[in-house]
N, C-alpha and C. Protein backbone atom coordinates (compact mmCIF):
# COMPACT_ATOMS: atom_id res chain seq x y z
N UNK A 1 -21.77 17.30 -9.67
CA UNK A 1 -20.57 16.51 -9.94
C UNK A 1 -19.77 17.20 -11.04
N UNK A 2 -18.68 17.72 -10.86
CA UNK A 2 -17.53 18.48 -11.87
C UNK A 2 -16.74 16.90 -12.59
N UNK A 3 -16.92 16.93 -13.83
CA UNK A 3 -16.75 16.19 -14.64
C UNK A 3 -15.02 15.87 -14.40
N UNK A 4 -14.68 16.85 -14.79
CA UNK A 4 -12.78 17.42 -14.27
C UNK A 4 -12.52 16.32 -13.30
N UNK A 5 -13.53 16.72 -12.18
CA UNK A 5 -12.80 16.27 -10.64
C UNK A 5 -12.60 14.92 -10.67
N UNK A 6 -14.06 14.39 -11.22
CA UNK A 6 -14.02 12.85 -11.63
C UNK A 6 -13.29 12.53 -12.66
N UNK A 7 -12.84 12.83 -13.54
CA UNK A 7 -11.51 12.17 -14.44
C UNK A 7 -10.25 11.96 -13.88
N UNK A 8 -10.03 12.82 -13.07
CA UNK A 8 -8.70 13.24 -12.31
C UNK A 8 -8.70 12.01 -11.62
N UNK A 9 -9.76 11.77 -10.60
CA UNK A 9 -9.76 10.94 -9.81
C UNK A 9 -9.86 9.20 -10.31
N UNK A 10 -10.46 9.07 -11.49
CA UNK A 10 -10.55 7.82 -12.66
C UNK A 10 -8.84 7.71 -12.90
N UNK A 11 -8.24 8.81 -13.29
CA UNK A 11 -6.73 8.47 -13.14
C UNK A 11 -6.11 8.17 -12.16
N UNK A 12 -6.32 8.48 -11.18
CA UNK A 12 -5.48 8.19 -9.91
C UNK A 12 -5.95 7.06 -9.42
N UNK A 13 -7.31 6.14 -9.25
CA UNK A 13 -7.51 4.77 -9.25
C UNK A 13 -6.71 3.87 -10.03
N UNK A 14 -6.63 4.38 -11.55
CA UNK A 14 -6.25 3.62 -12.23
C UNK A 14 -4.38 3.50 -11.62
N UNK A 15 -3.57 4.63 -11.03
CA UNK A 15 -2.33 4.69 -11.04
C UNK A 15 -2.46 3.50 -9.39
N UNK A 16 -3.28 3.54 -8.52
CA UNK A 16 -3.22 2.58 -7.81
C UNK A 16 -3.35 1.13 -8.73
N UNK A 17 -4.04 1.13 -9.17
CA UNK A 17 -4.54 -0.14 -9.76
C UNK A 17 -3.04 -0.67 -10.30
N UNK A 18 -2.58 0.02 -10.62
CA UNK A 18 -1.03 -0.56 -11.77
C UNK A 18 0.15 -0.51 -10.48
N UNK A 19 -0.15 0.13 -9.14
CA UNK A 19 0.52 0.19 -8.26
C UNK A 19 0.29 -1.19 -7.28
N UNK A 20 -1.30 -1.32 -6.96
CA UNK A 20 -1.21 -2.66 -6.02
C UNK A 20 -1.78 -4.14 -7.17
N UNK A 21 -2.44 -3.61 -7.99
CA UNK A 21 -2.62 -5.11 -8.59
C UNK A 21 -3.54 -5.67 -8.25
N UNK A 22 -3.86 -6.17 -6.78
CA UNK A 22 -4.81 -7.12 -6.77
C UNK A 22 -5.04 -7.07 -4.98
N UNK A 23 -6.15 -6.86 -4.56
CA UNK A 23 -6.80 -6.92 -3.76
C UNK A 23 -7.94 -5.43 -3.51
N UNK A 24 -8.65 -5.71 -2.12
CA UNK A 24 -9.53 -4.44 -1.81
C UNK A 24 -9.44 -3.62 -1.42
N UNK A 25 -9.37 -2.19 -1.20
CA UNK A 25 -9.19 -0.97 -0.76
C UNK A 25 -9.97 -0.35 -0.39
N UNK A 26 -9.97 0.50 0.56
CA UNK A 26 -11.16 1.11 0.93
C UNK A 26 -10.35 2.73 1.03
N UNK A 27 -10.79 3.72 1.11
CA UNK A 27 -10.63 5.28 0.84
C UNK A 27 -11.37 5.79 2.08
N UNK A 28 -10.79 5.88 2.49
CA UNK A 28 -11.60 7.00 3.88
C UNK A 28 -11.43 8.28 4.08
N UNK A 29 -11.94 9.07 4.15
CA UNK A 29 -12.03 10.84 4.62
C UNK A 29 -12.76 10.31 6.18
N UNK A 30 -11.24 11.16 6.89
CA UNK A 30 -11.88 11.52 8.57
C UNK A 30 -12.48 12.59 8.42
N UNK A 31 -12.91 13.15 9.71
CA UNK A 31 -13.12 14.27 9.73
C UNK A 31 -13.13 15.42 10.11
N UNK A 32 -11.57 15.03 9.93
CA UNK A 32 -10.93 16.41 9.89
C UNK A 32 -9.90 16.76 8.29
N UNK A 33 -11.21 15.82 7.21
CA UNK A 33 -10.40 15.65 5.88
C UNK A 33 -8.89 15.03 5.35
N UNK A 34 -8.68 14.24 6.45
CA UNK A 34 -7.62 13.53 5.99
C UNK A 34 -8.12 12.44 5.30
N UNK A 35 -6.89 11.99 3.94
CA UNK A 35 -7.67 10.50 3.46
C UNK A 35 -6.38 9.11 3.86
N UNK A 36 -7.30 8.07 3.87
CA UNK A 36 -6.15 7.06 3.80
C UNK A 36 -6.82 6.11 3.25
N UNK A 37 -5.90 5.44 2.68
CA UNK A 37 -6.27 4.10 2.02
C UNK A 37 -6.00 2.84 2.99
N UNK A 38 -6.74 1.72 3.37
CA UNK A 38 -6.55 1.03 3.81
C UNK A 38 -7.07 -0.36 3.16
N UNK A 39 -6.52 -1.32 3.36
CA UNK A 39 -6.14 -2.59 2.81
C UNK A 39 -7.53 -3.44 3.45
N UNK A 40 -8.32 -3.88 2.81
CA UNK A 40 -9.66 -4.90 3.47
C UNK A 40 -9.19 -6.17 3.35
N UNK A 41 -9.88 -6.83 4.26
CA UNK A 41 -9.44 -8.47 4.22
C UNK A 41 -10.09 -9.12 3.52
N UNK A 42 -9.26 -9.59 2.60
CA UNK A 42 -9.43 -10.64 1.21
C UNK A 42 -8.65 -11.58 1.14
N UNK A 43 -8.77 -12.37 -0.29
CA UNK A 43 -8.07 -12.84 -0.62
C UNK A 43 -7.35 -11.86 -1.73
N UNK A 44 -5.65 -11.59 -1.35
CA UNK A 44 -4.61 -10.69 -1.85
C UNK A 44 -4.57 -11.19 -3.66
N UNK A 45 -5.16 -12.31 -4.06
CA UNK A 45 -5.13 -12.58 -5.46
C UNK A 45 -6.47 -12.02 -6.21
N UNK A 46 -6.91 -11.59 -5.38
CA UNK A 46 -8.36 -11.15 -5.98
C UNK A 46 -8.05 -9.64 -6.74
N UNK A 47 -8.81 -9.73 -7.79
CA UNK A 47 -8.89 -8.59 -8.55
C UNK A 47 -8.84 -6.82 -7.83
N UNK A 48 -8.15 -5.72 -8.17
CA UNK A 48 -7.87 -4.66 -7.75
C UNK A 48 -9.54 -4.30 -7.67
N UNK A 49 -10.07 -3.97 -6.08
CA UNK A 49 -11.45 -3.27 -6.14
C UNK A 49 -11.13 -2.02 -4.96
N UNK A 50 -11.97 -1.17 -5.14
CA UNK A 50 -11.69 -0.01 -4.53
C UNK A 50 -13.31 0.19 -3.66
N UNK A 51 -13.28 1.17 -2.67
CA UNK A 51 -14.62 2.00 -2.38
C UNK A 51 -14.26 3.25 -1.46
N UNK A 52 -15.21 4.03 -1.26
CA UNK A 52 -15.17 5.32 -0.78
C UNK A 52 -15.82 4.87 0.55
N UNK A 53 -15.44 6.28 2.01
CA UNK A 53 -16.00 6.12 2.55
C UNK A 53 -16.30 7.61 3.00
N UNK A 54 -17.12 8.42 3.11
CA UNK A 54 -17.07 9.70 3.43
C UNK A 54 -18.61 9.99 4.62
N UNK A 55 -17.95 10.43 5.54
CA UNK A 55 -19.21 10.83 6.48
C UNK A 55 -19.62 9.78 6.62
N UNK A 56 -19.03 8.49 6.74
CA UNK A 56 -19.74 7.05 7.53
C UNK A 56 -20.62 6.69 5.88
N UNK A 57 -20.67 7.41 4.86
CA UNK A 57 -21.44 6.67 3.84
C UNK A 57 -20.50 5.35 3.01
N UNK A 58 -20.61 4.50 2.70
CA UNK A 58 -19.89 4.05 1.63
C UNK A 58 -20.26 4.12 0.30
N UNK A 59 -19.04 4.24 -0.61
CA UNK A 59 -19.66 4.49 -2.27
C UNK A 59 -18.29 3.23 -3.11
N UNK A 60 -19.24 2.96 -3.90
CA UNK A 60 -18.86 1.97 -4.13
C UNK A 60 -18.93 2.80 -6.03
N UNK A 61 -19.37 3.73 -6.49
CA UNK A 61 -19.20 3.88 -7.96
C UNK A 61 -18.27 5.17 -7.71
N UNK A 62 -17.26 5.84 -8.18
CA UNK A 62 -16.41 6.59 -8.59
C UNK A 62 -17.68 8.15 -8.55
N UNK A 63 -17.99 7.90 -9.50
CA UNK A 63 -19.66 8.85 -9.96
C UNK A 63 -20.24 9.26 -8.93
N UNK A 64 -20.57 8.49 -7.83
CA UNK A 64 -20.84 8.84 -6.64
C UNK A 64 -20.63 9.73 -5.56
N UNK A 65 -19.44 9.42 -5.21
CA UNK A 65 -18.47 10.57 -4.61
C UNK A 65 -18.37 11.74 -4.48
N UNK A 66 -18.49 12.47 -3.66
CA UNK A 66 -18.64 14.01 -3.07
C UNK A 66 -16.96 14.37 -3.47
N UNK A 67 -17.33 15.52 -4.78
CA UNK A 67 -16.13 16.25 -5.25
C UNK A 67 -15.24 16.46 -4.08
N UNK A 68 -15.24 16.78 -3.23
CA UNK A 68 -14.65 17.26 -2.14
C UNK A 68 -13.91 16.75 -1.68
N UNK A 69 -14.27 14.68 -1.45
CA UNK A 69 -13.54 13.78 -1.44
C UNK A 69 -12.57 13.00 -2.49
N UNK A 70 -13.07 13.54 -3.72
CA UNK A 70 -12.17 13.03 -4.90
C UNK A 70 -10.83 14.00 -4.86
N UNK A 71 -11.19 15.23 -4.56
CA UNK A 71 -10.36 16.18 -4.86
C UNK A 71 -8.89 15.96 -3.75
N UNK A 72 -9.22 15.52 -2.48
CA UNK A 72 -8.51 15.08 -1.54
C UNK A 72 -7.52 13.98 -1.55
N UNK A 73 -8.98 12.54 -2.39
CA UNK A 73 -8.06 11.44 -2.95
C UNK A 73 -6.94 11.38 -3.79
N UNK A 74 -7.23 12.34 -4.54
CA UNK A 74 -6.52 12.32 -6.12
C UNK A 74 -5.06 13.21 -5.34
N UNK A 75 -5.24 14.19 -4.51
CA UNK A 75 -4.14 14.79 -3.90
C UNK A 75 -3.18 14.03 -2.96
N UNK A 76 -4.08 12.99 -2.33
CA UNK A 76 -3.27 11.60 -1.64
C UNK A 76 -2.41 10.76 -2.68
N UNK A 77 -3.21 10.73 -3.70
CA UNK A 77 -2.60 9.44 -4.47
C UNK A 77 -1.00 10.22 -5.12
N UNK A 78 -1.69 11.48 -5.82
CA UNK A 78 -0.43 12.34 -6.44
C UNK A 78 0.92 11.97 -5.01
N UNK A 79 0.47 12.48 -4.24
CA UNK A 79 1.43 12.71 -3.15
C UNK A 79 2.21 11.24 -2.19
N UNK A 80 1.58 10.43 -2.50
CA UNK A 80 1.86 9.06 -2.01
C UNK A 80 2.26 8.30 -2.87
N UNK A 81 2.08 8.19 -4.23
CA UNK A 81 2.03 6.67 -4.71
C UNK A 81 2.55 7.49 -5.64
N UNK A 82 2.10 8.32 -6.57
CA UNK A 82 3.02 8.93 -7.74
C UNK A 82 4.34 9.37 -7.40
N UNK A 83 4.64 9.72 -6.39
CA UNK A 83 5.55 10.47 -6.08
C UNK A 83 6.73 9.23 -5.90
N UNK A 84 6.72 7.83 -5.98
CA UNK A 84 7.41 6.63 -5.47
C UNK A 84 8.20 6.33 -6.67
C-alpha cells in the first residue's frame, strides 16, 4: 500500500463528501478499468458512506483498496467532480 496513493484518494472522498452530502456510494472498477460511482438505495438523508468494488471484491475501508484502484478513483473524481 503506497501511503501517497491513499492520501490522494482520502482527498478525493472527502471532495465527494462536500459534493453529495448525504447518502451511499459505491465505486466500481470494470474490467476493462473504468471507474464509476453509482448511487445505492437508501435513505438520501443518511450520512455520506462510500465502498469499493474491485474484481467482484467489496472494500469497505479506504486502507484496503488495491493502489491501482485508488489511483483510477482519485483520477475519476479529479476529472468529474473537481472539474464542476
Amino acid at each position: 500500500m503506497n501511503t501517497e496513493i491513499t492520501a490522494s484518494a482520502k482527498l478525493a472522498v472527502q471532495i465527494l463528501m462536500r459534493h453529495y452530502k448525504h447518502g451511499a456510494y459505491r465505486v466500481i472498477k470494470d474490467p476493462e478499468g473504468v471507474i464509476s460511482l453509482w448511487a445505492v438505495e437508501s435513505n438520501p438523508n443518511e450520512p455520506f458512506s462510500i465502498s469499493f468494488v474491485d474484481k467482484g471484491r467489496v472494500y469497505y475501508k479506504i486502507e484496503d483498496v488495491p493502489d491501482s484502484m485508488l489511483k483510477s478513483f482519485t483520477r475519476h473524481v479529479q476529472l468529474t467532480i473537481k472539474g464542476k
